[in-house]
Protein backbone atom coordinates (compact mmCIF):
# COMPACT_ATOMS: atom_id res chain seq x y z
CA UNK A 1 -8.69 -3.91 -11.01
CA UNK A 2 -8.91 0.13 -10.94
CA UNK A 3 -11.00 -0.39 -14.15
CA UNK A 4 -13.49 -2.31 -12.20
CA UNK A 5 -13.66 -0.44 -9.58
CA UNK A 6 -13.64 3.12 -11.23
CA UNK A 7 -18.10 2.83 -11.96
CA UNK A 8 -18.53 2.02 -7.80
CA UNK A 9 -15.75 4.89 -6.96
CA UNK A 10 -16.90 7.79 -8.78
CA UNK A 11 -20.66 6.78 -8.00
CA UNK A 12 -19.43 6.96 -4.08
CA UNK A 13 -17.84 10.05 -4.63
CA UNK A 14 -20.85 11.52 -6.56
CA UNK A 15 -23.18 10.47 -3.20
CA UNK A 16 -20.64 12.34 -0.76
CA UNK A 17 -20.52 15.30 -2.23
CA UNK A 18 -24.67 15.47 -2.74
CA UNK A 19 -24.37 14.48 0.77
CA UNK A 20 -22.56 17.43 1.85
CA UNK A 21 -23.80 19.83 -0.70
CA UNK A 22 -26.90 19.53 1.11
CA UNK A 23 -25.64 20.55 4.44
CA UNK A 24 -25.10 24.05 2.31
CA UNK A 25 -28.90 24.86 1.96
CA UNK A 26 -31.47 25.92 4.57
CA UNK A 27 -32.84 23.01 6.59
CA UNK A 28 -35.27 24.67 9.47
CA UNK A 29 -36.84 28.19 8.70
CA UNK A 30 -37.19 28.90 12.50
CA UNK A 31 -39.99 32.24 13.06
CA UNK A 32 -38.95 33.49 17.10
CA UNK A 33 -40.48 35.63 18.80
CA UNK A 34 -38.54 38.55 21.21
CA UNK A 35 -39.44 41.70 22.80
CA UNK A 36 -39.57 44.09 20.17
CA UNK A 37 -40.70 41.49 17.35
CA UNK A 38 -40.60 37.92 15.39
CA UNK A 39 -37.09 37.36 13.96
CA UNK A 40 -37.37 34.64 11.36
CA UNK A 41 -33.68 32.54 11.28
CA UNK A 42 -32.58 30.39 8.49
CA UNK A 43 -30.63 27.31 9.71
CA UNK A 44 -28.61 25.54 7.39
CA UNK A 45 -27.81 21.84 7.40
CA UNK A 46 -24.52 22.41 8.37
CA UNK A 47 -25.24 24.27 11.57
CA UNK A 48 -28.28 21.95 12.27
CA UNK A 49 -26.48 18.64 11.83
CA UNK A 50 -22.56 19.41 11.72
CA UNK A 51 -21.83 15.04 11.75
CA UNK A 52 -23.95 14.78 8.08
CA UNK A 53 -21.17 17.60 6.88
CA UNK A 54 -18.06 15.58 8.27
CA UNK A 55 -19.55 12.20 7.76
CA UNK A 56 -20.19 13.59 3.91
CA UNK A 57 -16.39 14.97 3.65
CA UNK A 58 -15.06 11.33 5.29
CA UNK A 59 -16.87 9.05 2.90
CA UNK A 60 -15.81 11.31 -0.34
CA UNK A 61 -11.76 11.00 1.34
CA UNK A 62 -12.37 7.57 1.38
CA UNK A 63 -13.76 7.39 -2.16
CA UNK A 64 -10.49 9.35 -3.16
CA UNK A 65 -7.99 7.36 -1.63
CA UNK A 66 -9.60 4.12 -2.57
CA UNK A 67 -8.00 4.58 -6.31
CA UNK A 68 -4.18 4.28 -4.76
CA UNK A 69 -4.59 1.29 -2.82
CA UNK A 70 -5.19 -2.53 -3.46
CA UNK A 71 -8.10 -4.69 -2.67
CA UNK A 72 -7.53 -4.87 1.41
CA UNK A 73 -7.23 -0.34 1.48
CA UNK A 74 -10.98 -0.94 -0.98
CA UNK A 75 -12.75 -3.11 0.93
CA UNK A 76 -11.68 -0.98 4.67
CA UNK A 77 -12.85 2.04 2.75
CA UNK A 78 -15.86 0.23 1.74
CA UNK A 79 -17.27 -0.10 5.08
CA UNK A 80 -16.14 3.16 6.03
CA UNK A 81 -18.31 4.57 3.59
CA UNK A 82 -20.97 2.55 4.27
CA UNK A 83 -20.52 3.79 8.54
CA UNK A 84 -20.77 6.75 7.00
CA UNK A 85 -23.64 6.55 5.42
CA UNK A 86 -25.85 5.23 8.26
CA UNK A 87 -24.47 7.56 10.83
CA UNK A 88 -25.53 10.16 8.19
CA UNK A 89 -29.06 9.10 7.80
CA UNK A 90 -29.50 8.86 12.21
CA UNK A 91 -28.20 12.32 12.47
CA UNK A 92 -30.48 13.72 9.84
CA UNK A 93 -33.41 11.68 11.69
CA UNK A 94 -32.53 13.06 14.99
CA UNK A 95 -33.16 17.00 12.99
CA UNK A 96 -36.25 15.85 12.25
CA UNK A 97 -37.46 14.62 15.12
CA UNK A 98 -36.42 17.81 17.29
CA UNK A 99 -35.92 20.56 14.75
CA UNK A 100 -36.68 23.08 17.63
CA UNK A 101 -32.92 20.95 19.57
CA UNK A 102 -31.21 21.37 16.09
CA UNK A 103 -31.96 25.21 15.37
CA UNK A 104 -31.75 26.47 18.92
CA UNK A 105 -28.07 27.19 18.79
CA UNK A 106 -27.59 29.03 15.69
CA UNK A 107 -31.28 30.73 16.57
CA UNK A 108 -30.04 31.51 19.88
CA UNK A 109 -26.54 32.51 18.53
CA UNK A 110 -28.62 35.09 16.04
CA UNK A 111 -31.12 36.64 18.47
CA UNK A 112 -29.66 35.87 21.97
CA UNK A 113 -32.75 34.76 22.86
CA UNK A 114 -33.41 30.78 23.31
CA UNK A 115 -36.72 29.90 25.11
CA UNK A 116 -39.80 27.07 24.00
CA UNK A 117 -41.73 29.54 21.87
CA UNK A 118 -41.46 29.79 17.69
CA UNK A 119 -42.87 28.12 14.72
CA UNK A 120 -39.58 25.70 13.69
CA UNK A 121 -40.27 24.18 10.16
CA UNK A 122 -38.21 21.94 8.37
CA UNK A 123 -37.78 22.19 4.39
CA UNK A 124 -37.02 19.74 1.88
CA UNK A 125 -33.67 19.68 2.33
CA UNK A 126 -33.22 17.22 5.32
CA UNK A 127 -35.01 14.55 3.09
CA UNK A 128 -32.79 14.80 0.33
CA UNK A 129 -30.07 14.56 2.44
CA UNK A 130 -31.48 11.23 3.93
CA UNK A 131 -31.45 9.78 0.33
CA UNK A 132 -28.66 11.04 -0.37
CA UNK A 133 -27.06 9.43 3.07
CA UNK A 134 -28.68 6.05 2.30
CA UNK A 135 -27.78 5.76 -1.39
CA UNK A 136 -23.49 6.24 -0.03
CA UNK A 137 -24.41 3.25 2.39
CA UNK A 138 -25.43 1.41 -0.54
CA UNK A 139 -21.97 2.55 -2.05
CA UNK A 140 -19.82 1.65 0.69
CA UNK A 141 -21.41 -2.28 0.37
CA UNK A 142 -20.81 -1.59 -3.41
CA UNK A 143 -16.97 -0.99 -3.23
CA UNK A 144 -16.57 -3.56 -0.38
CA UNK A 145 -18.24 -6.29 -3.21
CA UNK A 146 -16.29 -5.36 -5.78
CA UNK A 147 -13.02 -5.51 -4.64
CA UNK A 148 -13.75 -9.43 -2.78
CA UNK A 149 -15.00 -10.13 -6.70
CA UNK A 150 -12.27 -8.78 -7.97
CA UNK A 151 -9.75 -10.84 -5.87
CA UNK A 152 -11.55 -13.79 -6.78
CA UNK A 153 -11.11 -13.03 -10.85
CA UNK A 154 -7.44 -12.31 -10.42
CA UNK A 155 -7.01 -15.83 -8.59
CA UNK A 156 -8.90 -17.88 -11.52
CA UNK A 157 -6.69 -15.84 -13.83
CA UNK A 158 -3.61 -17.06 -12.16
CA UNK A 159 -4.92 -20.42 -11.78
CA UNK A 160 -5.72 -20.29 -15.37
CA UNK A 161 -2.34 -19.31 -16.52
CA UNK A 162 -0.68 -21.84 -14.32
CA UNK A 163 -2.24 -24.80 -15.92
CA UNK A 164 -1.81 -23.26 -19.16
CA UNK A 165 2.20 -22.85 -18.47
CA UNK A 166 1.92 -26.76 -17.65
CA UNK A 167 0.13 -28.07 -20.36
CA UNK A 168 2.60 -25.93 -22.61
CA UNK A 169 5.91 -27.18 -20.63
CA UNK A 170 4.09 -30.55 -21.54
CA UNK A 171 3.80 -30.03 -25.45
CA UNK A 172 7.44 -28.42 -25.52
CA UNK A 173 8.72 -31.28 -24.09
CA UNK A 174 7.02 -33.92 -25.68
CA UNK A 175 8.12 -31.69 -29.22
CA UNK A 176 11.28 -31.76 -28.40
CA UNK A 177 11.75 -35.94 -28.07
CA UNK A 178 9.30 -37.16 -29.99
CA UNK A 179 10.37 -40.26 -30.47
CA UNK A 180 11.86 -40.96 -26.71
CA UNK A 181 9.01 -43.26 -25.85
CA UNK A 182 10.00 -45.23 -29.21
CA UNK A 183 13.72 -45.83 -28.44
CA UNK A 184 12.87 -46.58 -24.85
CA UNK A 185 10.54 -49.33 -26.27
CA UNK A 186 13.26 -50.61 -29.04
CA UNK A 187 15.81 -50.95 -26.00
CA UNK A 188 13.84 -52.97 -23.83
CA UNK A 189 13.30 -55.54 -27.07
CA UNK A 190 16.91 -55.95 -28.04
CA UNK A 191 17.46 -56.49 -24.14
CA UNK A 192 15.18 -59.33 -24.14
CA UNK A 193 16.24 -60.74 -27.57
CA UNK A 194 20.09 -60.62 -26.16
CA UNK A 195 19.09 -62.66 -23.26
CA UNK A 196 16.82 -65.53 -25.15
CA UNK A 197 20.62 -65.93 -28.11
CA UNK A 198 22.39 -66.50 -24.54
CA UNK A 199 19.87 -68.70 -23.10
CA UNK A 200 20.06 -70.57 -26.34
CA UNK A 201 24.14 -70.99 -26.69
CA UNK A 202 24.25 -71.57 -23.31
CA UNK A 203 21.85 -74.86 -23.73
CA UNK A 204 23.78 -75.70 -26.86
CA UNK A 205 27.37 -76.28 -24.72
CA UNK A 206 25.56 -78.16 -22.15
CA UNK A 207 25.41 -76.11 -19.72
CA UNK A 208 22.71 -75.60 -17.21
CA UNK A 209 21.76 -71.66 -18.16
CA UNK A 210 19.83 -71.24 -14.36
CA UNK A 211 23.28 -71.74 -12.85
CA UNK A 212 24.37 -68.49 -12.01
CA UNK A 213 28.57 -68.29 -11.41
């Protein structure tokens, strides 16, 4: 079953750690001004949207432990993963909707200053991280399907080796006696032939043979 599985796992995995690589890169070049000058602040993913980092570390946990368990531990982690994903992708949308909300902490945290004015742009890196987010949903629904199919081949492979033990419990037996139906047969013949001399002798002394004594 592992060997089934391995493709969907290490593709999950692969997705969770893009996922959180991406919270390592500049997301909002924020340009603020203060009283002696503009201070420009570079706000990374993981200070603009800490839940994409944890969400990213949870699904590739989940990817991990997936290899030591069966096909109920797979399919739990499955829709983890998938969770994971979506919450991912909403708290990436919610930077991008309000990069100013995202970067004012760590801009704030840099300067001291926090106030309405500044130029807040967003890079590339929030969309990335999006796909990156959807594409370990997709994952999650991929484990979750593969283990169910994967119960179902291991039950037609029992069910399949069950009537296979019959049928062969069948042949042995009928190897073993093969002439059991024969004899039965030849029994039942002399029985009847036994019964007909009687009849006869019976008939021949006079007596009545439908008297029973």
């Amino acid at each position: 079953m592992l060997r089934r599985t391995a493709p969907a796992v290490l593709v999950t995995l692969l997705c969770a750690l893009a996922l959180f690589a991406t919270t390592t890169a500049t997301w909002i070049h924020a340009d603020v001004p203060t009283s002696l000058q503009s201070v420009t602040v570079d706000v990374p993913g993981a200070d603009a949207a800490p839940a994409v980092t944890a969400l990213g570390l949870v699904a590739a946990v989940a990817a991990v432990a997936s290899t030591l368990g069966g096909r109920v531990l797979r399919m739990i982690v499955g829709a983890v993963v998938a969770l994971a994903g979506v919450g991912a992708v909403l708290a990436v949308l919610a930077v991008t909707g309000d990069s100013r909300a995202a970067a004012q902490p760590t801009v704030g945290a840099q300067t001291g200053v926090i106030n309405d004015g500044g130029d807040y742009a967003l890079t590339g890196w929030p969309w990335v991280a999006v796909t990156a987010a959807m594409l370990l949903a997709l994952c999650g629904v991929w484990l979750a399907v593969v283990a169910r199919h994967a119960r179902r081949r291991n039950a037609q492979r029992y069910d399949r080796a069950a009537v296979a033990g019959s049928v062969g419990t069948a042949a042995t037996t009928a190897a073993m006696h093969p002439r059991g139906g024969e004899a039965s047969a030849r029994e039942t013949q002399a029985a009847e032939h036994a019964d007909d001399i009687d009849t006869w002798d019976a008939l021949t002394r006079g007596d009545d043979p439908t008297q029973t004594d």
